[in-house]
N, C-alpha and C. Protein backbone atom coordinates (compact mmCIF):
# COMPACT_ATOMS: atom_id res chain seq x y z
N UNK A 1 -47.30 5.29 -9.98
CA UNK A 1 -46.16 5.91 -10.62
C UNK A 1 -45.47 6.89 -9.67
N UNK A 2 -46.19 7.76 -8.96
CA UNK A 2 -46.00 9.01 -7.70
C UNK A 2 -45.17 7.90 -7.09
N UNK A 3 -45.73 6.94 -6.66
CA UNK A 3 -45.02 6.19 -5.33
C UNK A 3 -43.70 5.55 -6.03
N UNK A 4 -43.68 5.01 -7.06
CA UNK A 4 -42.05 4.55 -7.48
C UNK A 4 -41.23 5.81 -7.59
N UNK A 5 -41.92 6.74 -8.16
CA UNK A 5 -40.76 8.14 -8.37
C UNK A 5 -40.29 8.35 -6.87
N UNK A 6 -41.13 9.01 -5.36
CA UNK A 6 -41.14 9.00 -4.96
C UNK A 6 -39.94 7.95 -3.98
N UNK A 7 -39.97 6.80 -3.86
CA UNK A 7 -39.18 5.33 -3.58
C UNK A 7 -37.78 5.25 -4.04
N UNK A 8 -37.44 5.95 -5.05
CA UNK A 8 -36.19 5.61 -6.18
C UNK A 8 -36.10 7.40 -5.36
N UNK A 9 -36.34 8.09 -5.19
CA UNK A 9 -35.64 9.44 -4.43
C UNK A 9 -35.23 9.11 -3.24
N UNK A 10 -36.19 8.54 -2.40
CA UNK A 10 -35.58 8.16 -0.90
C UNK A 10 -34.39 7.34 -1.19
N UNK A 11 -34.13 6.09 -1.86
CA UNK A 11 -33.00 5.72 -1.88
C UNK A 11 -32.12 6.51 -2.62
N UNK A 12 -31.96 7.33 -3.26
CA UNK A 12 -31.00 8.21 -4.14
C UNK A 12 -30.07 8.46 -2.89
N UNK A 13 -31.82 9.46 -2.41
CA UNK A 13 -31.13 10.33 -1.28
C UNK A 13 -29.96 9.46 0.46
N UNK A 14 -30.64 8.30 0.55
CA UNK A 14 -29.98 6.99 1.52
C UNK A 14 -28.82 7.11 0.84
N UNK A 15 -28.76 6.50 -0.48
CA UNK A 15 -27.28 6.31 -0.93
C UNK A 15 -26.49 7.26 -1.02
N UNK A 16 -26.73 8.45 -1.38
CA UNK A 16 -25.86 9.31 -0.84
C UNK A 16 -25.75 10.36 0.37
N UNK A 17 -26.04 9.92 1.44
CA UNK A 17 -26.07 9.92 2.77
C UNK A 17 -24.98 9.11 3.09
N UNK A 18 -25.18 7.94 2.75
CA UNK A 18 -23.79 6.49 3.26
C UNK A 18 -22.55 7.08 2.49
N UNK A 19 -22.97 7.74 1.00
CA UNK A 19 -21.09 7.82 0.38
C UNK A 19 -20.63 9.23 0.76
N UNK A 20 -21.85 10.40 1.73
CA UNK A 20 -20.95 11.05 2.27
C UNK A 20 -20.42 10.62 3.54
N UNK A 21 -21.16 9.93 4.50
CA UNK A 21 -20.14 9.26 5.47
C UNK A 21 -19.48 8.67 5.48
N UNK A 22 -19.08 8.17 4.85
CA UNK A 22 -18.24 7.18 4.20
C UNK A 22 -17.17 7.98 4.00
N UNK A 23 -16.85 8.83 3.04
CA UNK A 23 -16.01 9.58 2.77
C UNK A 23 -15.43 10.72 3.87
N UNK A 24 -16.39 11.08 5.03
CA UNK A 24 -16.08 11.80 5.89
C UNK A 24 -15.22 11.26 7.06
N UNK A 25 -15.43 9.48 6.79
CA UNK A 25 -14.83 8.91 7.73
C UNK A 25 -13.42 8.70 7.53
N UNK A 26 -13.41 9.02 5.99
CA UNK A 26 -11.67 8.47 5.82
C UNK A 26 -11.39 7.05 4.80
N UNK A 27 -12.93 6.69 4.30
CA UNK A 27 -12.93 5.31 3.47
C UNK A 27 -12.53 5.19 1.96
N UNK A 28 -11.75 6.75 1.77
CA UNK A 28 -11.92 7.18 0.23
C UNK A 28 -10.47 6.31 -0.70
N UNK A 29 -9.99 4.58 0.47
CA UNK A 29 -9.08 4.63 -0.79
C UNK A 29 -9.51 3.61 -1.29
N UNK A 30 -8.82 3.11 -2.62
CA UNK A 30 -9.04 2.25 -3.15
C UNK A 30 -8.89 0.82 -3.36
N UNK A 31 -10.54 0.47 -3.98
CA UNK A 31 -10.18 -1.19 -3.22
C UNK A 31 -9.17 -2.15 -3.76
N UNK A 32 -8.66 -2.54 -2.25
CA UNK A 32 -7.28 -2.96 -2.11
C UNK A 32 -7.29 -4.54 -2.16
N UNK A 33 -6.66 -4.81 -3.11
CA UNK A 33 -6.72 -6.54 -3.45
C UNK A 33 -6.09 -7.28 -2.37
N UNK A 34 -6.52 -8.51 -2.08
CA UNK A 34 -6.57 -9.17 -1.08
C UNK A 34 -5.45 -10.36 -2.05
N UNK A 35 -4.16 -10.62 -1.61
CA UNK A 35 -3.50 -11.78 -2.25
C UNK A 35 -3.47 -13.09 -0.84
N UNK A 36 -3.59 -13.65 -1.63
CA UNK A 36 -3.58 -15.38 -0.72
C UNK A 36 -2.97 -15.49 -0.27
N UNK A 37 -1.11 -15.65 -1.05
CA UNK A 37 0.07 -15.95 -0.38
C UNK A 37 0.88 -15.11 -0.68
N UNK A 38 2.32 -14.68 -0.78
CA UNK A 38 2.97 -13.82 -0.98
C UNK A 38 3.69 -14.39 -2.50
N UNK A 39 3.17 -15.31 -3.04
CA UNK A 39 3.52 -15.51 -4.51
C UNK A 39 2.32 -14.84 -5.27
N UNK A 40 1.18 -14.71 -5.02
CA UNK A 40 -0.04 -13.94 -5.44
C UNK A 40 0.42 -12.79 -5.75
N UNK A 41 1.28 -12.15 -4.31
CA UNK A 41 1.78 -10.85 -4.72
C UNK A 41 2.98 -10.48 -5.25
N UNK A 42 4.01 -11.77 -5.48
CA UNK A 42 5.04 -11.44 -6.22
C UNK A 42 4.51 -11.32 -7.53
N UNK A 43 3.53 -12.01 -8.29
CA UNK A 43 2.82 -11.93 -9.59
C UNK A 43 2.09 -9.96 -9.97
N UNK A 44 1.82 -10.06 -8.62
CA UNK A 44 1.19 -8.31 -8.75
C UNK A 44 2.18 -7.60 -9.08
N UNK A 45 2.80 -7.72 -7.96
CA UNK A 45 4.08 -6.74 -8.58
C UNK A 45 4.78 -6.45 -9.38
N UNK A 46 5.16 -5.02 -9.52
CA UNK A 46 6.12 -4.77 -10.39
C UNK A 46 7.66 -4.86 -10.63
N UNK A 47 8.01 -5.03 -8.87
CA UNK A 47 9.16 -4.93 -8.14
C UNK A 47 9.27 -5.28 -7.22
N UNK A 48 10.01 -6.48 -6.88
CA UNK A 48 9.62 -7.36 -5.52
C UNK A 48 11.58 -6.89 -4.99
N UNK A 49 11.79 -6.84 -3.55
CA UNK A 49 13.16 -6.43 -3.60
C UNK A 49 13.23 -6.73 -2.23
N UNK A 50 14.22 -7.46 -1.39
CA UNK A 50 14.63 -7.37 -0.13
C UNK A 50 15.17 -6.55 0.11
N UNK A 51 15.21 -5.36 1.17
CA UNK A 51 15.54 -3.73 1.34
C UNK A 51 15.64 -4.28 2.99
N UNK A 52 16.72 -3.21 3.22
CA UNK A 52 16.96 -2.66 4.56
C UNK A 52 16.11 -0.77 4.70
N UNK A 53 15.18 -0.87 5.44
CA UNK A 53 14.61 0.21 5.41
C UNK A 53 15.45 1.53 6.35
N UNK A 54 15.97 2.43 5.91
CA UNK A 54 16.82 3.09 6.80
C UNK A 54 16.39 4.43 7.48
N UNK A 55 15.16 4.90 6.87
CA UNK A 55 14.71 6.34 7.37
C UNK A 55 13.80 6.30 6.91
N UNK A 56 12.68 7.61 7.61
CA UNK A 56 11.93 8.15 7.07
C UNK A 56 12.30 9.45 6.68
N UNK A 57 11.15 9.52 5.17
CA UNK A 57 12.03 10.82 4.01
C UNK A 57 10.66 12.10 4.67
N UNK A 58 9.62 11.63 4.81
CA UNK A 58 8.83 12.48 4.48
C UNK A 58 7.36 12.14 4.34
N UNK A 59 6.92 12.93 3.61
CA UNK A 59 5.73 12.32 3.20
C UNK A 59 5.17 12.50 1.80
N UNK A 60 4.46 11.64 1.00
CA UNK A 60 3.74 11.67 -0.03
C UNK A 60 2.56 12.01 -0.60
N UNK A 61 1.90 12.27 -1.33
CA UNK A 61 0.63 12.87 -1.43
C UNK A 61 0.43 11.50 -2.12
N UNK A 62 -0.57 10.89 -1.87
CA UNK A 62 -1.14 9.32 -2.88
C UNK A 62 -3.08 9.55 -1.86
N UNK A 63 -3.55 9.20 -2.81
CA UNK A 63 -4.96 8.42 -2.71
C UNK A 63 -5.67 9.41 -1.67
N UNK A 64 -5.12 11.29 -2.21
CA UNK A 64 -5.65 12.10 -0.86
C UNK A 64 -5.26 12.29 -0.01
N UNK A 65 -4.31 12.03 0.69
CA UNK A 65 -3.59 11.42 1.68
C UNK A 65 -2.52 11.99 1.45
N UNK A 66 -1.81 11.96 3.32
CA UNK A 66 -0.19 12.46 2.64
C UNK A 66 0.52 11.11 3.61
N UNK A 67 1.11 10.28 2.37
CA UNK A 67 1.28 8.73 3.29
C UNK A 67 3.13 9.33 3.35
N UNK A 68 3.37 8.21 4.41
CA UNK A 68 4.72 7.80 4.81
C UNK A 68 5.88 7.76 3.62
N UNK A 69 6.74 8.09 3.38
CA UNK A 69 7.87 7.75 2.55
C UNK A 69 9.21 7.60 3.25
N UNK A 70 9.49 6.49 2.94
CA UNK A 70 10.97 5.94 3.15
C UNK A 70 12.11 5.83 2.52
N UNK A 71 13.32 5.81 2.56
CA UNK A 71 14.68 5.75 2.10
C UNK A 71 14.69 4.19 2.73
N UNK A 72 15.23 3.50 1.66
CA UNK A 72 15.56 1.78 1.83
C UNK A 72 16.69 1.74 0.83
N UNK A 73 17.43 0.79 1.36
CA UNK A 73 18.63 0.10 0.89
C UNK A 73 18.47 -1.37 0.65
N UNK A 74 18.73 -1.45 -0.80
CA UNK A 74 18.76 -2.75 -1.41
C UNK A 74 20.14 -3.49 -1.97
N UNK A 75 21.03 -2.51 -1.71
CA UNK A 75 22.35 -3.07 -2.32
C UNK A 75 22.94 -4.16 -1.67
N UNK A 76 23.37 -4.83 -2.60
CA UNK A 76 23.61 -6.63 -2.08
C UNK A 76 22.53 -7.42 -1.64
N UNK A 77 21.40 -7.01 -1.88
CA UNK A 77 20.40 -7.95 -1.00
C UNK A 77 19.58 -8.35 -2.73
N UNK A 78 18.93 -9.27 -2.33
CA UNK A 78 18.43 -10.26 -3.45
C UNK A 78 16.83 -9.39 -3.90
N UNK A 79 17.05 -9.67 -4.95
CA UNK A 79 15.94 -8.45 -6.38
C UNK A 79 15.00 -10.44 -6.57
N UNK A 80 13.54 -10.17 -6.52
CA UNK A 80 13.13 -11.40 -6.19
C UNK A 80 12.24 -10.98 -7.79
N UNK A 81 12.15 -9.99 -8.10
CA UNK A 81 11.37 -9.69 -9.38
C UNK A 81 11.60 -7.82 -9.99
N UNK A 82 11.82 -8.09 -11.17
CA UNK A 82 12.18 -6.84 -12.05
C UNK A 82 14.00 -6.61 -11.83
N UNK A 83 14.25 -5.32 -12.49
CA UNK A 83 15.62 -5.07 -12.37
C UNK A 83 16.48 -5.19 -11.77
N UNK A 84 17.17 -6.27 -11.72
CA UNK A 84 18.00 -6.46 -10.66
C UNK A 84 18.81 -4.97 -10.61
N UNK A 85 18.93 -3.75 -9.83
CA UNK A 85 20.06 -2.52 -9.23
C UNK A 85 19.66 -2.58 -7.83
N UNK A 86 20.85 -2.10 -7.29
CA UNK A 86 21.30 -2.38 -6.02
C UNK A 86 21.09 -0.65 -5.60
N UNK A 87 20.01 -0.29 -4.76
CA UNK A 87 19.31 1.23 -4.64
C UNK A 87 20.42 1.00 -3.41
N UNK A 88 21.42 2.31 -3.13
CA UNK A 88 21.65 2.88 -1.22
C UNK A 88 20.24 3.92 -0.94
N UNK A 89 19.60 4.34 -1.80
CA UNK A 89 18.59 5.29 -1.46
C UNK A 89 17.36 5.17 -1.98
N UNK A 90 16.42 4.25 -2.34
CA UNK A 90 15.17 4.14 -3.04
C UNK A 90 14.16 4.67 -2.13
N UNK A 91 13.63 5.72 -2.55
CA UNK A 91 12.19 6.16 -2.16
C UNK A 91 11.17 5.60 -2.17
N UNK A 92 10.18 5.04 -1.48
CA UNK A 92 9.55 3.63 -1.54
C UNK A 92 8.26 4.69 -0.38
N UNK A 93 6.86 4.69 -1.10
CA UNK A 93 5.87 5.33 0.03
C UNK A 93 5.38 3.66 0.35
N UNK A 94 4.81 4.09 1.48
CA UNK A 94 3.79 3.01 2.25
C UNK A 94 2.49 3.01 1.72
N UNK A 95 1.44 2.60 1.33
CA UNK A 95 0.28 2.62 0.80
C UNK A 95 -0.39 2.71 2.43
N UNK A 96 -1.30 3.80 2.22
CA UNK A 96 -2.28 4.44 3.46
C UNK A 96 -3.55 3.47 3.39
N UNK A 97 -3.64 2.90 5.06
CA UNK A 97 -4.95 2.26 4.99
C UNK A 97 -5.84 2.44 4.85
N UNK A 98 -6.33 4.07 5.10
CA UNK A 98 -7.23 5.07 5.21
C UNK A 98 -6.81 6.49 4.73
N UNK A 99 -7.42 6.68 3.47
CA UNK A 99 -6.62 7.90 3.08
C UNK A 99 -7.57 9.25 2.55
N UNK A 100 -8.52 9.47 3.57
CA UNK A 100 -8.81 11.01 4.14
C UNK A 100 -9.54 11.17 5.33
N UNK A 101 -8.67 11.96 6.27
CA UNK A 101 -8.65 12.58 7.19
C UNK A 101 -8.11 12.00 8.14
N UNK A 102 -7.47 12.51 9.51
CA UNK A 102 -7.09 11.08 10.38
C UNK A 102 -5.67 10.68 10.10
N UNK A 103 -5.21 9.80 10.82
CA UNK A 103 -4.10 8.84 10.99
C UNK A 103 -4.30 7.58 9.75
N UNK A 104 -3.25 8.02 8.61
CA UNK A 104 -3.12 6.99 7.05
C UNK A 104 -3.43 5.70 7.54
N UNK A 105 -2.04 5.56 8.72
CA UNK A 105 -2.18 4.15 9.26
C UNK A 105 -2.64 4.01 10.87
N UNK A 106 -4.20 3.99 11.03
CA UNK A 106 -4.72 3.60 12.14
C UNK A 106 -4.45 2.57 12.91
N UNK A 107 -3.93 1.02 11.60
CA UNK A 107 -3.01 -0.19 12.55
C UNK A 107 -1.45 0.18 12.93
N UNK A 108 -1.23 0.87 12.25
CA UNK A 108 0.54 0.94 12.35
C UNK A 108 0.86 1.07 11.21
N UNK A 109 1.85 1.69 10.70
CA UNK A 109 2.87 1.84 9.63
C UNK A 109 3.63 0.15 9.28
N UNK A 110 3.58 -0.56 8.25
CA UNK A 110 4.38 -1.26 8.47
C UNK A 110 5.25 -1.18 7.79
N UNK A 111 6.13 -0.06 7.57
CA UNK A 111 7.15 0.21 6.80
C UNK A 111 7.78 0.96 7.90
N UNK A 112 7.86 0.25 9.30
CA UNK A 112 8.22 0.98 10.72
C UNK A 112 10.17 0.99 10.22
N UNK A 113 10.49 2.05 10.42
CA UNK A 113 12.12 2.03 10.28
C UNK A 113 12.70 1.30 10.98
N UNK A 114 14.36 0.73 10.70
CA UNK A 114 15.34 0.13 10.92
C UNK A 114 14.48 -1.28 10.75
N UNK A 115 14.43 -2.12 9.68
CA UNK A 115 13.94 -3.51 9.48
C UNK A 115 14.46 -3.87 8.10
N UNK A 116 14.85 -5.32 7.58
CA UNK A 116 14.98 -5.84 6.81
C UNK A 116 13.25 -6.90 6.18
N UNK A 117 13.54 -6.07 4.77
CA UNK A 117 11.92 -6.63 4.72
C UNK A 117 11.82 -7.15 3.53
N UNK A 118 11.01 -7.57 2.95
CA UNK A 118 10.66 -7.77 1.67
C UNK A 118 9.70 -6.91 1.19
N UNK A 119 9.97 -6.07 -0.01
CA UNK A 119 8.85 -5.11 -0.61
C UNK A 119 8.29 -5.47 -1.53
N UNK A 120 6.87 -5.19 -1.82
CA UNK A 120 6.40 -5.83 -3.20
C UNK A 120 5.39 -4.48 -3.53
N UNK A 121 6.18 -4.28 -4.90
CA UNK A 121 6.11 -2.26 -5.24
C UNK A 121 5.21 -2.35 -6.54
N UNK A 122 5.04 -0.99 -6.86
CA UNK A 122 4.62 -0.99 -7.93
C UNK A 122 4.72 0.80 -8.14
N UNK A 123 4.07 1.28 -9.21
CA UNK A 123 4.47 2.61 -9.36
C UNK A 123 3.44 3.11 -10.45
N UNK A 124 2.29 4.12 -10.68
CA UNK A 124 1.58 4.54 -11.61
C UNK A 124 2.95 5.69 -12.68
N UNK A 125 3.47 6.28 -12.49
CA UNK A 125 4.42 7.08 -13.29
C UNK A 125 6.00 6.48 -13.12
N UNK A 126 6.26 6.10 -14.33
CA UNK A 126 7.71 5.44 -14.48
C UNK A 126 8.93 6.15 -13.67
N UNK A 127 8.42 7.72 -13.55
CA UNK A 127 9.46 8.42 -12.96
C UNK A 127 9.39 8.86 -11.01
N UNK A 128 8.27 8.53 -11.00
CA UNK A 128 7.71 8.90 -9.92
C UNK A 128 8.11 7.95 -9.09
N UNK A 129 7.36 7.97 -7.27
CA UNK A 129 8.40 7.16 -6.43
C UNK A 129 7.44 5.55 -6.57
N UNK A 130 8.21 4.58 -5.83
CA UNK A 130 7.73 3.46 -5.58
C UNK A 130 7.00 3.31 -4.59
N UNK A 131 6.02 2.12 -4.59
CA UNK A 131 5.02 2.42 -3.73
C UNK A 131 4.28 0.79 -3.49
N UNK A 132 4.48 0.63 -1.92
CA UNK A 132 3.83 -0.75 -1.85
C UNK A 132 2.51 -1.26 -2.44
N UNK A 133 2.19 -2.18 -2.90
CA UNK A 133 0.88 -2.43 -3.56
C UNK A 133 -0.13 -2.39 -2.99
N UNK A 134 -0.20 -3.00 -1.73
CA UNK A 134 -1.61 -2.85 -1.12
C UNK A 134 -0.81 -2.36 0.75
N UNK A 135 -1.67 -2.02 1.39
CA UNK A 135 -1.07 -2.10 3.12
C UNK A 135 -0.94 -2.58 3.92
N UNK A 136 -1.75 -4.20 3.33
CA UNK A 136 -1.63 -5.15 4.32
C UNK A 136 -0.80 -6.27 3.74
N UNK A 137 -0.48 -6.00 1.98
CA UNK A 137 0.08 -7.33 1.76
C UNK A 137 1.87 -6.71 0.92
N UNK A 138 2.14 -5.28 1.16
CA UNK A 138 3.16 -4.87 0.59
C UNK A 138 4.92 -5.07 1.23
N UNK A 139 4.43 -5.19 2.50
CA UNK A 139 5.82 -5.42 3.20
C UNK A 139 5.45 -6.89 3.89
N UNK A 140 6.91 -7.45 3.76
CA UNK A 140 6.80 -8.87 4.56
C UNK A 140 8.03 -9.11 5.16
N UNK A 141 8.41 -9.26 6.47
CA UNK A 141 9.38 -9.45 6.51
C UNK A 141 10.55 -10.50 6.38
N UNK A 142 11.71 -9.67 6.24
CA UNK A 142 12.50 -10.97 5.91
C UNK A 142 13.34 -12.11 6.60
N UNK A 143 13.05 -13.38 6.22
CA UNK A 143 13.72 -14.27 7.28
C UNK A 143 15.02 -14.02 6.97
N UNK A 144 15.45 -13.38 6.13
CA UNK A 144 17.22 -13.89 6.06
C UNK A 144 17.57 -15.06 4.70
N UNK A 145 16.43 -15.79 3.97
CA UNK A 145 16.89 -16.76 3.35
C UNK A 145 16.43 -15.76 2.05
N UNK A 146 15.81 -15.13 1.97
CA UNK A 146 15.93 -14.37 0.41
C UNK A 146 14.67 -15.23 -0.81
N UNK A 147 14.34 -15.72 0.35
CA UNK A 147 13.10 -16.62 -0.55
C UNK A 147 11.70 -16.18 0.03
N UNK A 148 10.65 -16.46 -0.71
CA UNK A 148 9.27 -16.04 -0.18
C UNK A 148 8.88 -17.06 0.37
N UNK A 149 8.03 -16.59 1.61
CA UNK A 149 7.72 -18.05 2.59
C UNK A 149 6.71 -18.76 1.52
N UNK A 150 5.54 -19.52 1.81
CA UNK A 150 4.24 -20.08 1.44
C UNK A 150 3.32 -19.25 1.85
N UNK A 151 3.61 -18.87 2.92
CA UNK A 151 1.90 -17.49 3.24
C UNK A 151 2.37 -16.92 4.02
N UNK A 152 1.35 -15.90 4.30
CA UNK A 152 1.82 -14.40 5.33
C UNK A 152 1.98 -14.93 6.22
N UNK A 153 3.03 -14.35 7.70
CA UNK A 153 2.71 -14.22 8.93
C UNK A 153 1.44 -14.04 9.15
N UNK A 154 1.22 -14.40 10.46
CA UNK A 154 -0.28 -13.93 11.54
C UNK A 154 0.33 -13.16 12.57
């Protein structure tokens, strides 16, 4: 009995050893769904929109983190899901790959300014800003035809 009590402490204590390094490393966001093709993620979304990205605003507080926020322009360009309005100024954050401590985006930002892209958003508060769904599958860029390819770039 000593030795199972004993056994079930050492691992207590292991497991939380790993979720403070873990957390010290910067692993604290949340797990981020993996979509197949970019119709996977037009279904996620709340707001799919071809945008001209024109600046960076700032930054956001999301997931711990103070991630990227952008000013994008959608007027005249094709609304692929939800309300079709034509934004000159939509506030749109980047979802952080890593969001405590460190550089959000250790690969790169891909909400890099001056690009025509495809966004696929979503938003926890109706009033609050928009916000790509995941960081690897939220921006795609756009060919120009206003349609979603069959699968991501490589």
């Amino acid at each position: 009995m000593k030795a199972r009590i004993l056994l079930v402490l050492i691992l207590l204590g292991g497991l939380m050893a790993c979720s403070s390094a873990s957390e010290a490393e910067g692993d604290a966001c949340p797990e981020w769904p993996v979509y197949a093709n970019p119709q996977e993620a037009l279904k996620a979304a709340d707001y799919v929109i071809t945008a001209d990205i024109t600046k960076r605003v700032g930054n956001e507080a999301i997931f711990g983190t103070e991630a990227h926020a952008y000013s994008v322009s959608n007027k005249g360009l094709p609304v692929l899901k939800g309300e079709d309005v034509g934004y000159t100024d939509l506030k749109v954050v980047s979802a952080p790959q890593k969001c405590s401590g460190g550089d959000p985006y250790p690969d790169g930002d891909p909400m890099r300014e001056g690009r025509r892209v495809i966004l696929f958003l979503t938003r926890e508060d109706p009033k609050g800003p928009w916000r790509t769904i995941t960081p690897d599958h939220g921006v795609l860029p756009a060919d120009g035809g206003g349609s979603l390819p069959d699968r991501w770039p490589s």
